[in-house]
Protein backbone atom coordinates (compact mmCIF):
# COMPACT_ATOMS: atom_id res chain seq x y z
CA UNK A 1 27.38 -122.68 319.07
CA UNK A 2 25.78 -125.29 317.19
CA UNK A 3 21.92 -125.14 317.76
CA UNK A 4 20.33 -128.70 319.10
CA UNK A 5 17.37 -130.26 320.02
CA UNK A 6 16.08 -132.86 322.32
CA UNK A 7 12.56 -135.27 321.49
CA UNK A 8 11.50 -136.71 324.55
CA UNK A 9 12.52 -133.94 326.60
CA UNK A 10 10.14 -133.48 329.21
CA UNK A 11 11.05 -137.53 330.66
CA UNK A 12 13.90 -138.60 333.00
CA UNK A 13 16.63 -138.74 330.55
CA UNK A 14 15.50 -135.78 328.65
CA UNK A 15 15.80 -133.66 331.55
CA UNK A 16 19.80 -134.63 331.96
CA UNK A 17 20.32 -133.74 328.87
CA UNK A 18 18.69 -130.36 329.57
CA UNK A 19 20.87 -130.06 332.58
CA UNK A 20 24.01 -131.59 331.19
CA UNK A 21 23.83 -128.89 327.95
CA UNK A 22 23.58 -126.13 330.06
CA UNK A 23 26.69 -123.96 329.61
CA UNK A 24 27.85 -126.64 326.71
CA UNK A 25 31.17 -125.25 325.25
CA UNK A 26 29.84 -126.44 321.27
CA UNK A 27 25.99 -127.36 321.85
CA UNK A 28 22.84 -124.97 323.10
CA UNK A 29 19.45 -126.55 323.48
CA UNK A 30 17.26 -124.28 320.66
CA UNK A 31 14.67 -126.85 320.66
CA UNK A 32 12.47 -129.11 322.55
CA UNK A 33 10.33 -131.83 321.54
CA UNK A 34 7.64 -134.19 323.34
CA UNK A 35 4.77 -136.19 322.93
CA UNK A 36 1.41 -133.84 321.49
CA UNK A 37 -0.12 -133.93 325.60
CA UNK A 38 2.79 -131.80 326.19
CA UNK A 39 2.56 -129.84 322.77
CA UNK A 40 2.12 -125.53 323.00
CA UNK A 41 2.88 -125.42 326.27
CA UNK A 42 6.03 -123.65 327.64
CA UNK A 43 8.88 -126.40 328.68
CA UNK A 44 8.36 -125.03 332.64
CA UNK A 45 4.96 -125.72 332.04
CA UNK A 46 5.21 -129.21 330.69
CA UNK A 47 7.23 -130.16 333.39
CA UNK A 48 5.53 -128.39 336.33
CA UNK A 49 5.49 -131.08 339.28
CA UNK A 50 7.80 -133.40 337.44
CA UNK A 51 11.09 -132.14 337.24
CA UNK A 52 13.24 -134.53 339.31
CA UNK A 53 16.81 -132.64 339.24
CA UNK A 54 18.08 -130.93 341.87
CA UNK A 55 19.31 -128.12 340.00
CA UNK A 56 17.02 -125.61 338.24
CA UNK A 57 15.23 -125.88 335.00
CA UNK A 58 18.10 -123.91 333.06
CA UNK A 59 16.94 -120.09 332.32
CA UNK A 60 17.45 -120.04 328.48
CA UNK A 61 15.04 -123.66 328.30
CA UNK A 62 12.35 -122.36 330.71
CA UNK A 63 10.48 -120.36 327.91
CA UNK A 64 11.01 -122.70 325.17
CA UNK A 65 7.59 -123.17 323.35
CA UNK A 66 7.32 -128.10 323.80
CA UNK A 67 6.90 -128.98 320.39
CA UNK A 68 4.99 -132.64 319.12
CA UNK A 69 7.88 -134.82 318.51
CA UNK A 70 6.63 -136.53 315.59
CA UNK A 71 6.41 -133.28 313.86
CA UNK A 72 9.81 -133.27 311.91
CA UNK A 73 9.02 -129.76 310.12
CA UNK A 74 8.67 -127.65 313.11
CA UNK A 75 12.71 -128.73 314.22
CA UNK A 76 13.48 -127.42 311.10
CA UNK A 77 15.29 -124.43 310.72
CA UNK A 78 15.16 -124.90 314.91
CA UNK A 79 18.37 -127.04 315.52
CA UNK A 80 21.21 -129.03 313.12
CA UNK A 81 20.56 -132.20 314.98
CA UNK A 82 18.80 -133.99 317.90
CA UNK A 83 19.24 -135.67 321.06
CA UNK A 84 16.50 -138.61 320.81
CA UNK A 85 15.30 -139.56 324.63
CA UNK A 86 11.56 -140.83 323.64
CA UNK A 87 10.02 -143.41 325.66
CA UNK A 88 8.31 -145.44 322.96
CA UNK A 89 7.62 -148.84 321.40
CA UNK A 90 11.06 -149.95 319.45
CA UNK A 91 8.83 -149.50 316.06
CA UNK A 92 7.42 -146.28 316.73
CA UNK A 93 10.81 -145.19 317.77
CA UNK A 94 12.55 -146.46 314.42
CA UNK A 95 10.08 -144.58 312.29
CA UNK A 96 10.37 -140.99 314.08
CA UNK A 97 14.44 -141.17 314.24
CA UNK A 98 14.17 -142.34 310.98
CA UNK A 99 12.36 -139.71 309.78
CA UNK A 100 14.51 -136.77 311.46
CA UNK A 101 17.62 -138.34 309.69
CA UNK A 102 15.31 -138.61 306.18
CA UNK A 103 14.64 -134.53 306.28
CA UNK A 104 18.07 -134.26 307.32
CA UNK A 105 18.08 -133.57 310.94
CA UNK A 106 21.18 -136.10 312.52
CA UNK A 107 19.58 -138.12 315.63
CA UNK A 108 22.29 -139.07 318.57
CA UNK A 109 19.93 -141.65 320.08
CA UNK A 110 19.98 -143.43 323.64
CA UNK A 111 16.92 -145.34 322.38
CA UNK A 112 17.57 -149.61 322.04
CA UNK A 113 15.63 -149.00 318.45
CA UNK A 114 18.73 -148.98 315.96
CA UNK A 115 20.81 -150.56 318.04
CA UNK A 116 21.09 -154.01 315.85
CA UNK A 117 20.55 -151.52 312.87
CA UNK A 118 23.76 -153.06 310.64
CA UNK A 119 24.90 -149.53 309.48
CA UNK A 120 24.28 -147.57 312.57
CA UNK A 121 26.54 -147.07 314.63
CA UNK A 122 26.64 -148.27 318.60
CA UNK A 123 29.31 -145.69 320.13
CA UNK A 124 31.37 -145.76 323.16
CA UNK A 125 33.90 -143.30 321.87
CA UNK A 126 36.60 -145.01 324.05
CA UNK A 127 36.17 -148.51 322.34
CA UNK A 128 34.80 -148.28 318.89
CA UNK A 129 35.09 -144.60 317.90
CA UNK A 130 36.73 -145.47 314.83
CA UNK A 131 32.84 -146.97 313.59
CA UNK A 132 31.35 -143.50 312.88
CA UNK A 133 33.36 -144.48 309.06
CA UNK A 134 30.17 -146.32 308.56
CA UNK A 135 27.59 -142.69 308.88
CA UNK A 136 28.31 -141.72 305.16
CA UNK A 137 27.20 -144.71 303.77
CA UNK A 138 24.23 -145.31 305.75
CA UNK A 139 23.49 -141.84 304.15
CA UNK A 140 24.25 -142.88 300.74
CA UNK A 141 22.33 -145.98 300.77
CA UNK A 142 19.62 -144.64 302.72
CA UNK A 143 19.27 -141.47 300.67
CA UNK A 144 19.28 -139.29 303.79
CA UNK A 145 20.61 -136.07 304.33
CA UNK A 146 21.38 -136.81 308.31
CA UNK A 147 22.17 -139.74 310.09
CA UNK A 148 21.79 -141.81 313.35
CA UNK A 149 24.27 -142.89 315.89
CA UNK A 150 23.10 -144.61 319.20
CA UNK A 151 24.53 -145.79 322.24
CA UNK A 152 24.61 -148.98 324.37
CA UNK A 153 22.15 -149.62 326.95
CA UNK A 154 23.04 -148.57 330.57
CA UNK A 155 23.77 -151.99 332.22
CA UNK A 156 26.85 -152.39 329.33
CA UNK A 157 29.16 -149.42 330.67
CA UNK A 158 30.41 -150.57 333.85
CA UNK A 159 32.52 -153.35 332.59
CA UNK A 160 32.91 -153.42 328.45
CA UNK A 161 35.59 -150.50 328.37
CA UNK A 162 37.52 -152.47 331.27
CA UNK A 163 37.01 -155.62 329.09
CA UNK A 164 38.18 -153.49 325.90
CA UNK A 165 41.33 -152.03 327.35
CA UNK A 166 42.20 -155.76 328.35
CA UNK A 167 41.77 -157.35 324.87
CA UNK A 168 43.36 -154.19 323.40
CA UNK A 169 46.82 -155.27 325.58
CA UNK A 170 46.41 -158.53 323.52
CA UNK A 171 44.49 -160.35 326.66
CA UNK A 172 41.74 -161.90 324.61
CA UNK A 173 38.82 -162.79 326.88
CA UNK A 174 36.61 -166.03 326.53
CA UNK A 175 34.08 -166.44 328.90
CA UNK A 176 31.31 -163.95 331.12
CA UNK A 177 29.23 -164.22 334.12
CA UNK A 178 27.85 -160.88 334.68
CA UNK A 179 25.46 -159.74 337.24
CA UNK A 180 24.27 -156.39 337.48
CA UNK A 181 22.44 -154.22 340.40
CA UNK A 182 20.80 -151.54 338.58
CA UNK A 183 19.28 -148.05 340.27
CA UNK A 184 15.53 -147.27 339.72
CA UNK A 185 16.50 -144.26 338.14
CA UNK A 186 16.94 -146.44 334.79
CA UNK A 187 13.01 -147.54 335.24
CA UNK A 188 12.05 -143.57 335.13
CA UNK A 189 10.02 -141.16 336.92
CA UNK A 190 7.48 -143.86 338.96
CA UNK A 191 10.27 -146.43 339.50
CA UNK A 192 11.83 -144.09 341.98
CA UNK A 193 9.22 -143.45 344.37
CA UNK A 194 7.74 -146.59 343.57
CA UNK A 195 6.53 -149.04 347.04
CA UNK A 196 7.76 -152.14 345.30
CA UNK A 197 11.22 -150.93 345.42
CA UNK A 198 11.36 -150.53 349.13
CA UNK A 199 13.02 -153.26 350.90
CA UNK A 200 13.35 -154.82 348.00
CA UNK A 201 15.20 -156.76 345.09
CA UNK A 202 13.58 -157.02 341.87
CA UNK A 203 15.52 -160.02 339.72
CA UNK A 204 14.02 -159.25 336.18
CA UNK A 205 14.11 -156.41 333.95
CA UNK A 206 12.84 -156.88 330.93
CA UNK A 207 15.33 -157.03 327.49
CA UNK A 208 18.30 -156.25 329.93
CA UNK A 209 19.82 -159.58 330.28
CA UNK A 210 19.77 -159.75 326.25
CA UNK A 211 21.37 -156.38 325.97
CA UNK A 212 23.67 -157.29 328.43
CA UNK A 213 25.13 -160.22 326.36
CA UNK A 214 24.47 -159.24 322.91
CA UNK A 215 25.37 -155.73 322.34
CA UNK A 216 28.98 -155.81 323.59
CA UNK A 217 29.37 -158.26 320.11
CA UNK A 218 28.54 -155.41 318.38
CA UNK A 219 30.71 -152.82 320.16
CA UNK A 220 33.55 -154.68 319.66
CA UNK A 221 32.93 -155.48 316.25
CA UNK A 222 34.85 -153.60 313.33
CA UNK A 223 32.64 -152.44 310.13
CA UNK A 224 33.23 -154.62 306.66
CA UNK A 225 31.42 -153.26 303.12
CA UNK A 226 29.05 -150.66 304.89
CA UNK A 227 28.10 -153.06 308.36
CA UNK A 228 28.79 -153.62 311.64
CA UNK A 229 30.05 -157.26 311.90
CA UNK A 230 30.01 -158.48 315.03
CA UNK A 231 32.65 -159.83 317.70
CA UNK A 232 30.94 -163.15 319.15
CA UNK A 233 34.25 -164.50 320.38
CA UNK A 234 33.09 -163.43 324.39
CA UNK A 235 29.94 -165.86 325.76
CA UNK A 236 28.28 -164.16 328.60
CA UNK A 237 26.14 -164.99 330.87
CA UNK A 238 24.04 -162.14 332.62
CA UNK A 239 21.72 -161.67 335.72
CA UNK A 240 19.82 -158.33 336.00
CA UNK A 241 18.71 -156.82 339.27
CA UNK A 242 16.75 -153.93 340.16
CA UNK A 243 17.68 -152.74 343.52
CA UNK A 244 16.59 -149.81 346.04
CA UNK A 245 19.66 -147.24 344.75
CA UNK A 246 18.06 -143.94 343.20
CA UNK A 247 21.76 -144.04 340.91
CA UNK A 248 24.55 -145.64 340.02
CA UNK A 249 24.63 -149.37 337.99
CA UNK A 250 26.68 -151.69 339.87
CA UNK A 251 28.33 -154.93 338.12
CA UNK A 252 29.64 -158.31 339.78
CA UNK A 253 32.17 -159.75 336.47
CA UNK A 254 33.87 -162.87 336.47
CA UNK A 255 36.01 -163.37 333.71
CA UNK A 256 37.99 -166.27 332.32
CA UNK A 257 41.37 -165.98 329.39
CA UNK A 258 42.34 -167.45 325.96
CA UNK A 259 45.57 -168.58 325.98
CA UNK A 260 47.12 -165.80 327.74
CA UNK A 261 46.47 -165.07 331.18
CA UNK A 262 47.71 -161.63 332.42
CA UNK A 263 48.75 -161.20 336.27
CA UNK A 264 46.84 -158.99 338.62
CA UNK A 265 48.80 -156.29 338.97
CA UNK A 266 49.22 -156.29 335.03
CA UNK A 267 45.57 -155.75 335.01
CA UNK A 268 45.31 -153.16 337.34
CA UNK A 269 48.03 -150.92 335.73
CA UNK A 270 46.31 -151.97 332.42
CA UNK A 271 43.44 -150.24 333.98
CA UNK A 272 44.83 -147.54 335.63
CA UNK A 273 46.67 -146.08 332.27
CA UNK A 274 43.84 -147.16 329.84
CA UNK A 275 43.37 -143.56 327.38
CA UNK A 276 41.66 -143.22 324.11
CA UNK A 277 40.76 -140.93 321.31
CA UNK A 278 38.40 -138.95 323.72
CA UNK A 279 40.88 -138.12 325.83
CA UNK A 280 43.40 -137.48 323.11
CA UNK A 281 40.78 -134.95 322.02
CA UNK A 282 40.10 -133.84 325.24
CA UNK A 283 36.48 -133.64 324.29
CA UNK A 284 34.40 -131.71 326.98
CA UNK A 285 32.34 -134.51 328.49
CA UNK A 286 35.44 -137.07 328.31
CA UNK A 287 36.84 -138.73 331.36
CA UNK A 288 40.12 -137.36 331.87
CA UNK A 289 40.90 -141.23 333.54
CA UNK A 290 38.16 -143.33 331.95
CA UNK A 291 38.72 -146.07 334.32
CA UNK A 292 39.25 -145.49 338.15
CA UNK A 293 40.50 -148.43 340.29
CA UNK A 294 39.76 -148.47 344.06
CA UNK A 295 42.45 -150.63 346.47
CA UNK A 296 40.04 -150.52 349.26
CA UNK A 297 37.64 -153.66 349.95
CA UNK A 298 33.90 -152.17 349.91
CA UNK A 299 34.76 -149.79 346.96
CA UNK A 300 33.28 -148.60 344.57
CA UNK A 301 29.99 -147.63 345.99
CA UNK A 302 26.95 -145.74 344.30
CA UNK A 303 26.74 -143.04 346.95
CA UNK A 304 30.71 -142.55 346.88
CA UNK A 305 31.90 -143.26 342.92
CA UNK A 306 29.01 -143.05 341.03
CA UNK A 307 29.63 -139.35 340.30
CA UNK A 308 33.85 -139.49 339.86
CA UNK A 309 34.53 -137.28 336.90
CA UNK A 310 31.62 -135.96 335.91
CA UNK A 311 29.86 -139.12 336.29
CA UNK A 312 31.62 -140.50 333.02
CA UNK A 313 34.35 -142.76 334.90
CA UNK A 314 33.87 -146.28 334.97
CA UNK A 315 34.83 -147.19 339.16
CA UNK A 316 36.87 -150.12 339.42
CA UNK A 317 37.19 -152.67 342.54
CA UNK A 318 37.86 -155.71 344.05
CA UNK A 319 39.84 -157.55 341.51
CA UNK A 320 40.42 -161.28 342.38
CA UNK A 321 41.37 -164.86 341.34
CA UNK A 322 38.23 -166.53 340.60
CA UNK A 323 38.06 -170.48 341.30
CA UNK A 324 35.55 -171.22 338.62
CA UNK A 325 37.09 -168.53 335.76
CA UNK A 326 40.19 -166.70 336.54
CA UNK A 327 39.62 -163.46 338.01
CA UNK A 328 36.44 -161.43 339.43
CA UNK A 329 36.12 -157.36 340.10
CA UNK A 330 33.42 -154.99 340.84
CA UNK A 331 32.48 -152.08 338.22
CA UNK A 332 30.31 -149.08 338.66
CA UNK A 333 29.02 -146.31 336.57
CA UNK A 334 26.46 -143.87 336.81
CA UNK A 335 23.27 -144.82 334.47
CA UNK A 336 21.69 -141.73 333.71
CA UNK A 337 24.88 -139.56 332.80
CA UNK A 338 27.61 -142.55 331.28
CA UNK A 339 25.31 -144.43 330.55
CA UNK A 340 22.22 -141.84 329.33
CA UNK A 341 22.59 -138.14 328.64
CA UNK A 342 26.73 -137.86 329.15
CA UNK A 343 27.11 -140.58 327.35
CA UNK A 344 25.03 -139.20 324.05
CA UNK A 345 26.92 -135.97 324.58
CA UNK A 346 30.23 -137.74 324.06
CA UNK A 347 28.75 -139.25 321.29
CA UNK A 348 27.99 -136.20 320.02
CA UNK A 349 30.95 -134.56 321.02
CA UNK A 350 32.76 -137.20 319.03
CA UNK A 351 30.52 -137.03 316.00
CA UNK A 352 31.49 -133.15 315.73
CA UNK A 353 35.53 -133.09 316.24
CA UNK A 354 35.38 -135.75 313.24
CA UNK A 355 33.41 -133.04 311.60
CA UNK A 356 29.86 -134.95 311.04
CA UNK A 357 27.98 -132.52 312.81
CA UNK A 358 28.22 -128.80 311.71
């Protein structure tokens, strides 16, 4: 078992990971990590009248002694790399994962920090696994003797891997409208029990609508003399919603061709047989279908889809001609497990098979 840790592990997505890990066939939490209020204290402690799972605090985590996060030297020795979940400023968060990575401790990050970081890479194993060539030298250049990887914000993974297996089959896509209806669970803790999400539609939140449009460019991308170089042939055009679901990220996507239009039923069997390297690998946390296509009218749903496979699926419906662009579907997938804590895992998962993390 390799031994891991998790900073920021006390807060909503830190506590997935703690219950996502548990009975991990390669990983075991050794190590937990959190800001200094939570410091000394046992990790039951620290999250005594805050743990918001509905499974148990996992026995072998319970009695873990909550270290202070932006103490590198006491994960030394403690765990080979880290699970980075902090709820900081983007410059605060830079300088700690940078300097876990400096001392030699590899950070898998769900943190928007190094996302636009040219040599780190932004992972969704299906699409772009083949960009973890760029870890060695961001090592060499940097001088470090770990690395980071991160992943793409939450609102991204219920449409780019549909979009991907589509361009992969040679249908190049040119133009976006996206609008997304995202769970208060991505807000944390407060958001959920919160009155203003009662009865309610919130149409802002903050940085999504730019990470919505911008970081599928990178994903997409392909790495050139030690970078990511982006893919800006797709425009899109996003709308961000918070709305009154506790989980689940649901998508509206219109989508409009190049030159070559496929049919409908070309797309949905595009869909329906899309595999990649994770599956190939069979990694532990991979979809074994990593998109799932509904027929029925009022699919997918949060309450009925958002959990398909481990909550890694992306839930497919209601594909269409479009009269403005050329078709329209529905996507779903569930934010804090695809698109938080599973989707690190995979990362990590990844990271390991291709023998970067030992």
């Amino acid at each position: 078992m390799i031994p891991v840790g998790i900073i920021g592990a006390t807060g909503m997505v830190g506590q997935k990971y703690i219950h996502l890990l548990e009975n991990h066939p390669y990983f075991e939490v050794r190590y937990v990590a959190a800001s200094p209020k939570s410091a000394g204290k046992s990790y039951e402690e620290a999250v005594k009248g805050r743990w918001h799972l509905s499974q148990d605090i996992p026995a072998k985590v319970k009695s873990l002694t909550v270290e202070d996060a932006n103490d590198v030297s006491k994960a030394k020795g403690k765990c080979s790399f880290v699970f980075s979940a902090v709820e900081m400023d983007k410059e605060r968060t830079k300088e700690l994962e940078n300097s876990y990575a400096q001392e030699g401790i590899s950070v898998v990050s769900n943190n928007s920090a190094h996302r636009f970081t040219e040599d780190v890479p932004m992972l969704v194993p299906e699409i772009n696994h083949d960009h973890v060539s760029i870890i060695s030298e961001q090592m060499k250049q940097r001088n470090w003797k770990g690395f980071i990887c991160v992943k793409p914000n939450c609102s991204v993974q219920s449409y780019i891997t549909p979009i991907y297996a589509l361009e992969k089959a040679g249908f190049k896509v040119k133009r976006m409208i996206i609008s997304t209806m995202q769970a208060v669970s991505g807000a944390g803790f407060n958001t959920v029990e919160d009155m203003d999400m009662q009865d309610n539609v919130i149409p802002f939140i903050g940085g999504e609508e730019e990470k919505s449009e911008y970081e599928p460019a990178k994903i997409l991308g392909k790495i050139e003399d030690g970078k990511c170089v982006h893919d800006d042939s797709i425009k899109i055009s996003a709308h961000c919603n918070r709305v009154p679901v506790i989980d689940g990220h649901t998508a509206t996507i219109s989508v409009e061709f190049g030159e070559k239009k496929p049919s409908k039923e070309e797309i949905i069997a595009l869909w329906k047989d899309f595999k990649s390297v994770p599956q190939e690998m069979d990694l532990p946390f991979a979809p074994k279908q990593p998109i799932i296509y509904h027929d029925e009218d009022n699919r997918p749903q949060p309450r009925l889809d958002r959990d398909a496979d481990k909550g890694m699926a992306v839930s497919l419906g209601r594909l269409r001609e479009c009269p403005v662009f050329d078709y329209r579907f529905v996507g779903l997938s569930h934010n804090t497990i695809r698109g938080a804590a599973g989707g690190g895992i995979l990362n990590a998962e990844l990271l390991y098979k291709k023998g970067f993390l030992k």
